[in-house]
C-alpha atoms as a PDB file:
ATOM      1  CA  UNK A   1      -7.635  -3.549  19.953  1.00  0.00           C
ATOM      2  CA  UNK A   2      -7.901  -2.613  23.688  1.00  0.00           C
ATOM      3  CA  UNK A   3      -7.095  -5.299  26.214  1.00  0.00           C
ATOM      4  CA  UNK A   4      -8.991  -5.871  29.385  1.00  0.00           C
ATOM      5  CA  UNK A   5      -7.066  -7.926  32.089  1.00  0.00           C
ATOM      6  CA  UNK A   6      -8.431 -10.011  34.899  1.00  0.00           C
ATOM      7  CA  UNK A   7      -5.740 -11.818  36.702  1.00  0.00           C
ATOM      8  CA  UNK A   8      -4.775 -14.558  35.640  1.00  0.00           C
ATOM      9  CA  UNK A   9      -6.982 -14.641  32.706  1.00  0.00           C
ATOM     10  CA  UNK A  10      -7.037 -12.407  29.442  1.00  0.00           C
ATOM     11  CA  UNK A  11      -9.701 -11.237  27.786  1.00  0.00           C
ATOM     12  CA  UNK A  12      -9.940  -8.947  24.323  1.00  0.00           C
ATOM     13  CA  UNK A  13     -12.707  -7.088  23.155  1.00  0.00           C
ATOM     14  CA  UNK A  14     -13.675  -4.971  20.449  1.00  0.00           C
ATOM     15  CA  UNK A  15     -12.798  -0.687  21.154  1.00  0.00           C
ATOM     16  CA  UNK A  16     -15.918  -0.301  19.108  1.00  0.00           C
ATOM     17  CA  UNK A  17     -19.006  -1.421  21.188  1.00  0.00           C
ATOM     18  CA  UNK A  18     -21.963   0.425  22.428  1.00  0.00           C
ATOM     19  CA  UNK A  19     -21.912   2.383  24.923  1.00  0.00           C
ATOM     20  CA  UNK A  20     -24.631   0.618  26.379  1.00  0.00           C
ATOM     21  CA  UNK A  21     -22.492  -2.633  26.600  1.00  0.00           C
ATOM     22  CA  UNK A  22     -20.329  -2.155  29.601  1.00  0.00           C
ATOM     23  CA  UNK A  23     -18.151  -4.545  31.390  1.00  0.00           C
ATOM     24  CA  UNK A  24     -19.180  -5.494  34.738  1.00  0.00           C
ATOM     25  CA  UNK A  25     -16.628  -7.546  37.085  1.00  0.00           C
ATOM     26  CA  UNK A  26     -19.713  -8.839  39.636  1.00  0.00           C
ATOM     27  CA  UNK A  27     -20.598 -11.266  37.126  1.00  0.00           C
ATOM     28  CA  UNK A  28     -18.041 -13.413  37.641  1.00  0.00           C
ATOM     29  CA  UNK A  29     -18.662 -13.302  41.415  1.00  0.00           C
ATOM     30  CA  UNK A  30     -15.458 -14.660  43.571  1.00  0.00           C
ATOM     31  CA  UNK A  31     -14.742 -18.115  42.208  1.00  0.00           C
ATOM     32  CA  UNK A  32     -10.900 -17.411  41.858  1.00  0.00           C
ATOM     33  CA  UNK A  33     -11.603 -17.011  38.222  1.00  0.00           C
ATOM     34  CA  UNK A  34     -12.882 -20.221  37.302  1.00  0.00           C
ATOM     35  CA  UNK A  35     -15.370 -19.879  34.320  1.00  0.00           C
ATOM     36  CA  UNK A  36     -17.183 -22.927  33.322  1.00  0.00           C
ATOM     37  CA  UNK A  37     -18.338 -20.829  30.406  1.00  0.00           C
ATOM     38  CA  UNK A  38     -16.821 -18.004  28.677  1.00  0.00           C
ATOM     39  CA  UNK A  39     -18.141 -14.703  29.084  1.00  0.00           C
ATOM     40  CA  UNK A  40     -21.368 -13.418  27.411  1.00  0.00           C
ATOM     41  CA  UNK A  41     -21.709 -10.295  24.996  1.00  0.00           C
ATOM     42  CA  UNK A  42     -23.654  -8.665  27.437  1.00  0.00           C
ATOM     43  CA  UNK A  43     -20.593  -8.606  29.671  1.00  0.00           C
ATOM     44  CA  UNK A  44     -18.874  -6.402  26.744  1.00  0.00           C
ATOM     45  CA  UNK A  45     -16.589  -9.266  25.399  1.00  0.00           C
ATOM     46  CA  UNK A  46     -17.235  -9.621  21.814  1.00  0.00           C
ATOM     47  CA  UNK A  47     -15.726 -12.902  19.816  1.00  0.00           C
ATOM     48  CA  UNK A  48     -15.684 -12.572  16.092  1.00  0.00           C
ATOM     49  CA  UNK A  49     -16.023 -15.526  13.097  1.00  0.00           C
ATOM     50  CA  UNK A  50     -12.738 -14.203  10.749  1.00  0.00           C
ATOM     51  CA  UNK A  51     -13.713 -15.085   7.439  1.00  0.00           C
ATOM     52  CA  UNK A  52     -10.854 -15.997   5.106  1.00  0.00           C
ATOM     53  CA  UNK A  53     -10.418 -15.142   1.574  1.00  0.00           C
ATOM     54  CA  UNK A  54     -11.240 -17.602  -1.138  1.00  0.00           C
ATOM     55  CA  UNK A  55      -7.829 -19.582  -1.889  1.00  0.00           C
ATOM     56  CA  UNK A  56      -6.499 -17.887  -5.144  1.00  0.00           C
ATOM     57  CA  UNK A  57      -4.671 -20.748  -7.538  1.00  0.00           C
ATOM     58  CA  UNK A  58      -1.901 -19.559  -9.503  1.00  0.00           C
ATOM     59  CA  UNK A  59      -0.992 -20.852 -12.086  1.00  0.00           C
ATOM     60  CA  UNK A  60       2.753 -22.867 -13.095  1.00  0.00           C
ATOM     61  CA  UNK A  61       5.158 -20.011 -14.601  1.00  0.00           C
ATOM     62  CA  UNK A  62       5.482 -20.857 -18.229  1.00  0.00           C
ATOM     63  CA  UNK A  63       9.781 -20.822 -18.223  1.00  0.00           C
ATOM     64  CA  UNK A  64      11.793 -19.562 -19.502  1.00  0.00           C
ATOM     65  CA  UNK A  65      10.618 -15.795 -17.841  1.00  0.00           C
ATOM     66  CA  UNK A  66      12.178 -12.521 -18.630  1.00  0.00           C
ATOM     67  CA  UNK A  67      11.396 -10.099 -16.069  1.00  0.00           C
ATOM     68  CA  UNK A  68      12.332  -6.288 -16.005  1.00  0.00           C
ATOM     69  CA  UNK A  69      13.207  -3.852 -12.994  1.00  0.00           C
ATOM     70  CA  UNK A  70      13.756  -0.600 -14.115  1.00  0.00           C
ATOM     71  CA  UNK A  71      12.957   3.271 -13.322  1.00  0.00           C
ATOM     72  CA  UNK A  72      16.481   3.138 -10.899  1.00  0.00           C
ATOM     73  CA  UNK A  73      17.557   6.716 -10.148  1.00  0.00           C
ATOM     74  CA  UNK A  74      21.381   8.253 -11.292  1.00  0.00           C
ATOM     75  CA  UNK A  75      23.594   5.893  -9.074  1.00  0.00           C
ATOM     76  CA  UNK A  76      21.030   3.696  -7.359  1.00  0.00           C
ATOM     77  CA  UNK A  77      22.033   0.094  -7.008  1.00  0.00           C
ATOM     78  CA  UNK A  78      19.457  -1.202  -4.493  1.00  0.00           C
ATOM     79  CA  UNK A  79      15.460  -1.810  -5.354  1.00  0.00           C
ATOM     80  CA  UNK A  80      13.445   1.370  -3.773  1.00  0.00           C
ATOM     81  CA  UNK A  81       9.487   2.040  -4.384  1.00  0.00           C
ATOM     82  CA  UNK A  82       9.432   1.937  -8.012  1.00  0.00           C
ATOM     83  CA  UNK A  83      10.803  -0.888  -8.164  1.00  0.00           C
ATOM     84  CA  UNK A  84       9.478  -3.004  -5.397  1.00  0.00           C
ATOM     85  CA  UNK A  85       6.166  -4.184  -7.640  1.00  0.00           C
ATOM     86  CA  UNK A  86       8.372  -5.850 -10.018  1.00  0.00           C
ATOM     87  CA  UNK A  87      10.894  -7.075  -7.758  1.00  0.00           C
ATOM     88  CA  UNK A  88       7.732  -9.135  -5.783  1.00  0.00           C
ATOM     89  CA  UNK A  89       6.840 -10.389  -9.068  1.00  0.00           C
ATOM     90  CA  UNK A  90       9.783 -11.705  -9.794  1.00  0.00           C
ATOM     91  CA  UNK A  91       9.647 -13.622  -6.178  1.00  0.00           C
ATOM     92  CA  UNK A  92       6.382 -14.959  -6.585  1.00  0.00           C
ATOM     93  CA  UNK A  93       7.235 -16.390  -9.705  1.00  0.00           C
ATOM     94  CA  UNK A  94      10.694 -18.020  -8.733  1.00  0.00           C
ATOM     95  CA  UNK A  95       8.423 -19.143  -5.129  1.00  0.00           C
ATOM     96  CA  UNK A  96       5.387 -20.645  -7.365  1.00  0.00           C
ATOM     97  CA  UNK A  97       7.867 -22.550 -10.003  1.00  0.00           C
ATOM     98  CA  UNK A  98       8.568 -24.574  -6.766  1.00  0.00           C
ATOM     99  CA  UNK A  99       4.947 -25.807  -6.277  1.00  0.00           C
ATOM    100  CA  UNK A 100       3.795 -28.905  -7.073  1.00  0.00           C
ATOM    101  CA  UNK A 101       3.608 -30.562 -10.711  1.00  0.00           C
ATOM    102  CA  UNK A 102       5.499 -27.256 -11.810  1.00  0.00           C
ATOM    103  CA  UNK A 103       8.697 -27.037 -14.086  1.00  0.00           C
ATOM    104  CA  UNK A 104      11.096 -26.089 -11.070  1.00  0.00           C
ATOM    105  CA  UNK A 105      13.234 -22.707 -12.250  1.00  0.00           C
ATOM    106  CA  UNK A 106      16.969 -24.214 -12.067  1.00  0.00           C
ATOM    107  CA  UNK A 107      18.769 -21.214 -13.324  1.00  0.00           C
ATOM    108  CA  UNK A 108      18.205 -17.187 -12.566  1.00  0.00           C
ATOM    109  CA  UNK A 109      20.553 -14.582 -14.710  1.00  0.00           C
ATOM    110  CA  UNK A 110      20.570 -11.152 -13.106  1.00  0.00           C
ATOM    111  CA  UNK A 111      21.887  -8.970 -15.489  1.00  0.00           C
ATOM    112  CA  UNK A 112      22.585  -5.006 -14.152  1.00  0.00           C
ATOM    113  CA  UNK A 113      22.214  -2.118 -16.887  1.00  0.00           C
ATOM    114  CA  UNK A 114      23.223   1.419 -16.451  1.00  0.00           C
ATOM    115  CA  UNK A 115      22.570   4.673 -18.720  1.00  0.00           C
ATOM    116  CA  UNK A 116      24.813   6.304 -20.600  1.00  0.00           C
ATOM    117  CA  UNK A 117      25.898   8.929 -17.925  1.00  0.00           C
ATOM    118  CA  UNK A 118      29.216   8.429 -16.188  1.00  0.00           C
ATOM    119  CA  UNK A 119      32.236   6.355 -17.323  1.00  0.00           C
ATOM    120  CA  UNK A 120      31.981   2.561 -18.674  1.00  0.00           C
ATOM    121  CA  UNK A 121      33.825   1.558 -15.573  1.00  0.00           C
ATOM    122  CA  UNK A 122      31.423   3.132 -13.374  1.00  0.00           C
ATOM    123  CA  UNK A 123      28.692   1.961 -15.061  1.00  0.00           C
ATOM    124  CA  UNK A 124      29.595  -1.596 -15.240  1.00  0.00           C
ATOM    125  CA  UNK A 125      30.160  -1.072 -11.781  1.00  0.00           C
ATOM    126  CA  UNK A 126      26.488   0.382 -11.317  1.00  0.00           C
ATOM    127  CA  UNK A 127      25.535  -2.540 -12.919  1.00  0.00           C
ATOM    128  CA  UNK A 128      26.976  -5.008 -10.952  1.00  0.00           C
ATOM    129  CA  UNK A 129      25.684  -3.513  -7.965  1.00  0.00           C
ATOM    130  CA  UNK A 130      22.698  -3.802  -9.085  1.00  0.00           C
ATOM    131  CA  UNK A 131      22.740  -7.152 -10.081  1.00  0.00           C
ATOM    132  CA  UNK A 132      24.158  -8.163  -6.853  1.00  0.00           C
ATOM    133  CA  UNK A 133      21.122  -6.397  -4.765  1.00  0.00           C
ATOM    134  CA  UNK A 134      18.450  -7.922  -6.912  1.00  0.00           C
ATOM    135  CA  UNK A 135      20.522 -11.726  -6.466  1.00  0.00           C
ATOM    136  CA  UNK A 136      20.624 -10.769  -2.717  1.00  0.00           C
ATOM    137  CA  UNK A 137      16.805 -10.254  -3.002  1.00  0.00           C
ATOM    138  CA  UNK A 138      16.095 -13.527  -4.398  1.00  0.00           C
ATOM    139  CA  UNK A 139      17.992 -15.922  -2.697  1.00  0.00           C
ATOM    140  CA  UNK A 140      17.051 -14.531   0.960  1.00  0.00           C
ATOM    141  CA  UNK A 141      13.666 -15.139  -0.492  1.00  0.00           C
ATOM    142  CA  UNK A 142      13.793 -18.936  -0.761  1.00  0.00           C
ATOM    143  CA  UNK A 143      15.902 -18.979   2.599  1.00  0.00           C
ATOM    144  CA  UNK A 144      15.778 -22.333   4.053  1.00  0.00           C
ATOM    145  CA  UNK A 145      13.165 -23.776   1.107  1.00  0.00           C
ATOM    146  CA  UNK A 146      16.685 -23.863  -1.145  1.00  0.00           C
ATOM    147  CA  UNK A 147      17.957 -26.841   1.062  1.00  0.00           C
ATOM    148  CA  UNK A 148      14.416 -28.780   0.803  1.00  0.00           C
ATOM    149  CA  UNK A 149      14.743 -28.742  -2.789  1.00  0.00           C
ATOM    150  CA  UNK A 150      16.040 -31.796  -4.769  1.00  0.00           C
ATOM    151  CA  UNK A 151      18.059 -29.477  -7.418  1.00  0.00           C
ATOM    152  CA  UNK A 152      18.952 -25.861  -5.904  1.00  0.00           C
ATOM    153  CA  UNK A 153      18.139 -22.583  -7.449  1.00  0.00           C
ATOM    154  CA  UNK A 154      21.641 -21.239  -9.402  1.00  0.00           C
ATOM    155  CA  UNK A 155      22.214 -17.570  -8.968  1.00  0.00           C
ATOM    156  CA  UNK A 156      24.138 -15.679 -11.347  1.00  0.00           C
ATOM    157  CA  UNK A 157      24.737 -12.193 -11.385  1.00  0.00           C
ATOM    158  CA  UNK A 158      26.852 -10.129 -13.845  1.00  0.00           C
ATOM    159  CA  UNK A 159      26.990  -6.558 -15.464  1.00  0.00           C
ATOM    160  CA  UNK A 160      26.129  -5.169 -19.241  1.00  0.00           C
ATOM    161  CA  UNK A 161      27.010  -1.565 -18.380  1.00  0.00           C
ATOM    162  CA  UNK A 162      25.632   0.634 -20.590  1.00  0.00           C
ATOM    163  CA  UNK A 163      26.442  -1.721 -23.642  1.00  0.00           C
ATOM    164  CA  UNK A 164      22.633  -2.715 -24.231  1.00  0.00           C
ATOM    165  CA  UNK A 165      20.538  -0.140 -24.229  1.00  0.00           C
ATOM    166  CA  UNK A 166      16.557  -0.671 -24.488  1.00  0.00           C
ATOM    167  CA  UNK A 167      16.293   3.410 -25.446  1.00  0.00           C
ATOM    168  CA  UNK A 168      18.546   4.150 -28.113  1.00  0.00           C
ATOM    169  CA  UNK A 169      19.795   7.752 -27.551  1.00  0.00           C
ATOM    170  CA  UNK A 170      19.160   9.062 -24.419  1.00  0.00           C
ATOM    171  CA  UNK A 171      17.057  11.978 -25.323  1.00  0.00           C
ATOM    172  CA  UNK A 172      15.282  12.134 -21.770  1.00  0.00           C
ATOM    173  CA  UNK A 173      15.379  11.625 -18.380  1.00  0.00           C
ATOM    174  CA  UNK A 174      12.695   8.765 -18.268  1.00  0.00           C
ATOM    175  CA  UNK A 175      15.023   7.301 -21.166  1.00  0.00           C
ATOM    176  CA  UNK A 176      17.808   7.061 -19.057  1.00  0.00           C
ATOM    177  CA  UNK A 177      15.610   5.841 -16.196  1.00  0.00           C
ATOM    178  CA  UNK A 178      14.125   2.749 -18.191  1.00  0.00           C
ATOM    179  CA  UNK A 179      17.975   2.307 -19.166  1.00  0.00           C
ATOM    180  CA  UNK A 180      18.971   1.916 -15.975  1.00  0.00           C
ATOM    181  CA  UNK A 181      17.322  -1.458 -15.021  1.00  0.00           C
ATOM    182  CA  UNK A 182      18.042  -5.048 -13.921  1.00  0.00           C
ATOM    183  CA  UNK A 183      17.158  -8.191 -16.523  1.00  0.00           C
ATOM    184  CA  UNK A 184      16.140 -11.661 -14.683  1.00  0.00           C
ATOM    185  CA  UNK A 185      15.721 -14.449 -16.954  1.00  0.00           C
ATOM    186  CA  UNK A 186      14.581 -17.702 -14.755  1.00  0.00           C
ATOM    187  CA  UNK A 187      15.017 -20.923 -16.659  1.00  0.00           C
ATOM    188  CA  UNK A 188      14.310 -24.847 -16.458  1.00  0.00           C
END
């Protein structure tokens, strides 16, 4: 949107109007810009009625929730593209168990995974790092609504390695992929 300036006032208008429609400075004469009324459409000024989107009501989360992030890459720790849907969901759910009349989530495990490539020290280490970017995630989320709640949300955040597979061998990339994942369970 372009904006059209008249000192000391400041007016927008829509980019898109005819080219008929132009904007003519003698109607508002020498008055030291005092308007009793705002400017007209003819003048080129357009106002627009936003209309908002019907209110969509979610319902509670039923708890306990088990929600999955995986598809990480070899080495990735930190929540990229593929993972970003899921990571939201698991946001919205933790931000709507705080609503009104709903069972309040008290509890969140994070729980890194990691494939079967590399050592089991690097992979619980993968893990971890995981974990610990997802907790990051999710308590920067409720920022400053953790100290307006009676009970506050527990965070805790640990590593499986590759010790629980959900693909039982390897034979693929994409089974390593869904391998490598992070596990939030939210509870009462």
């Amino acid at each position: 949107m372009e904006r059209l300036t008249i000192e000391p006032e400041v007016f927008e208008y829509d980019a898109e109007m005819d080219e008929s429609e132009t904007y003519d400075e003698t109607e508002f004469g020498d008055s030291e810009y005092e308007f009793e009324n705002p400017p007209s459409r003819r003048s080129g000024l357009r106002s627009r009625a936003i209309q908002m989107p019907p209110t969509v009501v979610r319902p509670c989360p039923k708890l306990p929730v088990r929600i999955v992030i995986d598809g990480y890459a070899q080495g990735a720790t930190n929540p990229g593209p593929a993972q970003a849907t899921a990571l939201h969901g698991a946001i919205l759910t933790l931000l709507r168990s705080l609503g009104k009349g709903c069972p309040q989530v008290r509890r969140v495990i994070i729980v890194g995974h990691a494939s079967t490539e590399g050592s089991d020290a690097t992979n619980i280490k993968v893990g971890q790092k995981r974990a610990d970017a997802i907790k990051g995630h999710l308590e920067s989320s409720l920022g400053i609504l953790q100290l307006l709640i009676p009970t506050p949300v527990v965070f805790n955040a640990s590593s499986a390695g590759e010790s629980k597979p959900l693909i039982k061998p390897e034979k693929s990339e994409a089974d390593r992929r869904r391998n490598r994942r992070v596990e939030i369970v939210m509870q009462p």
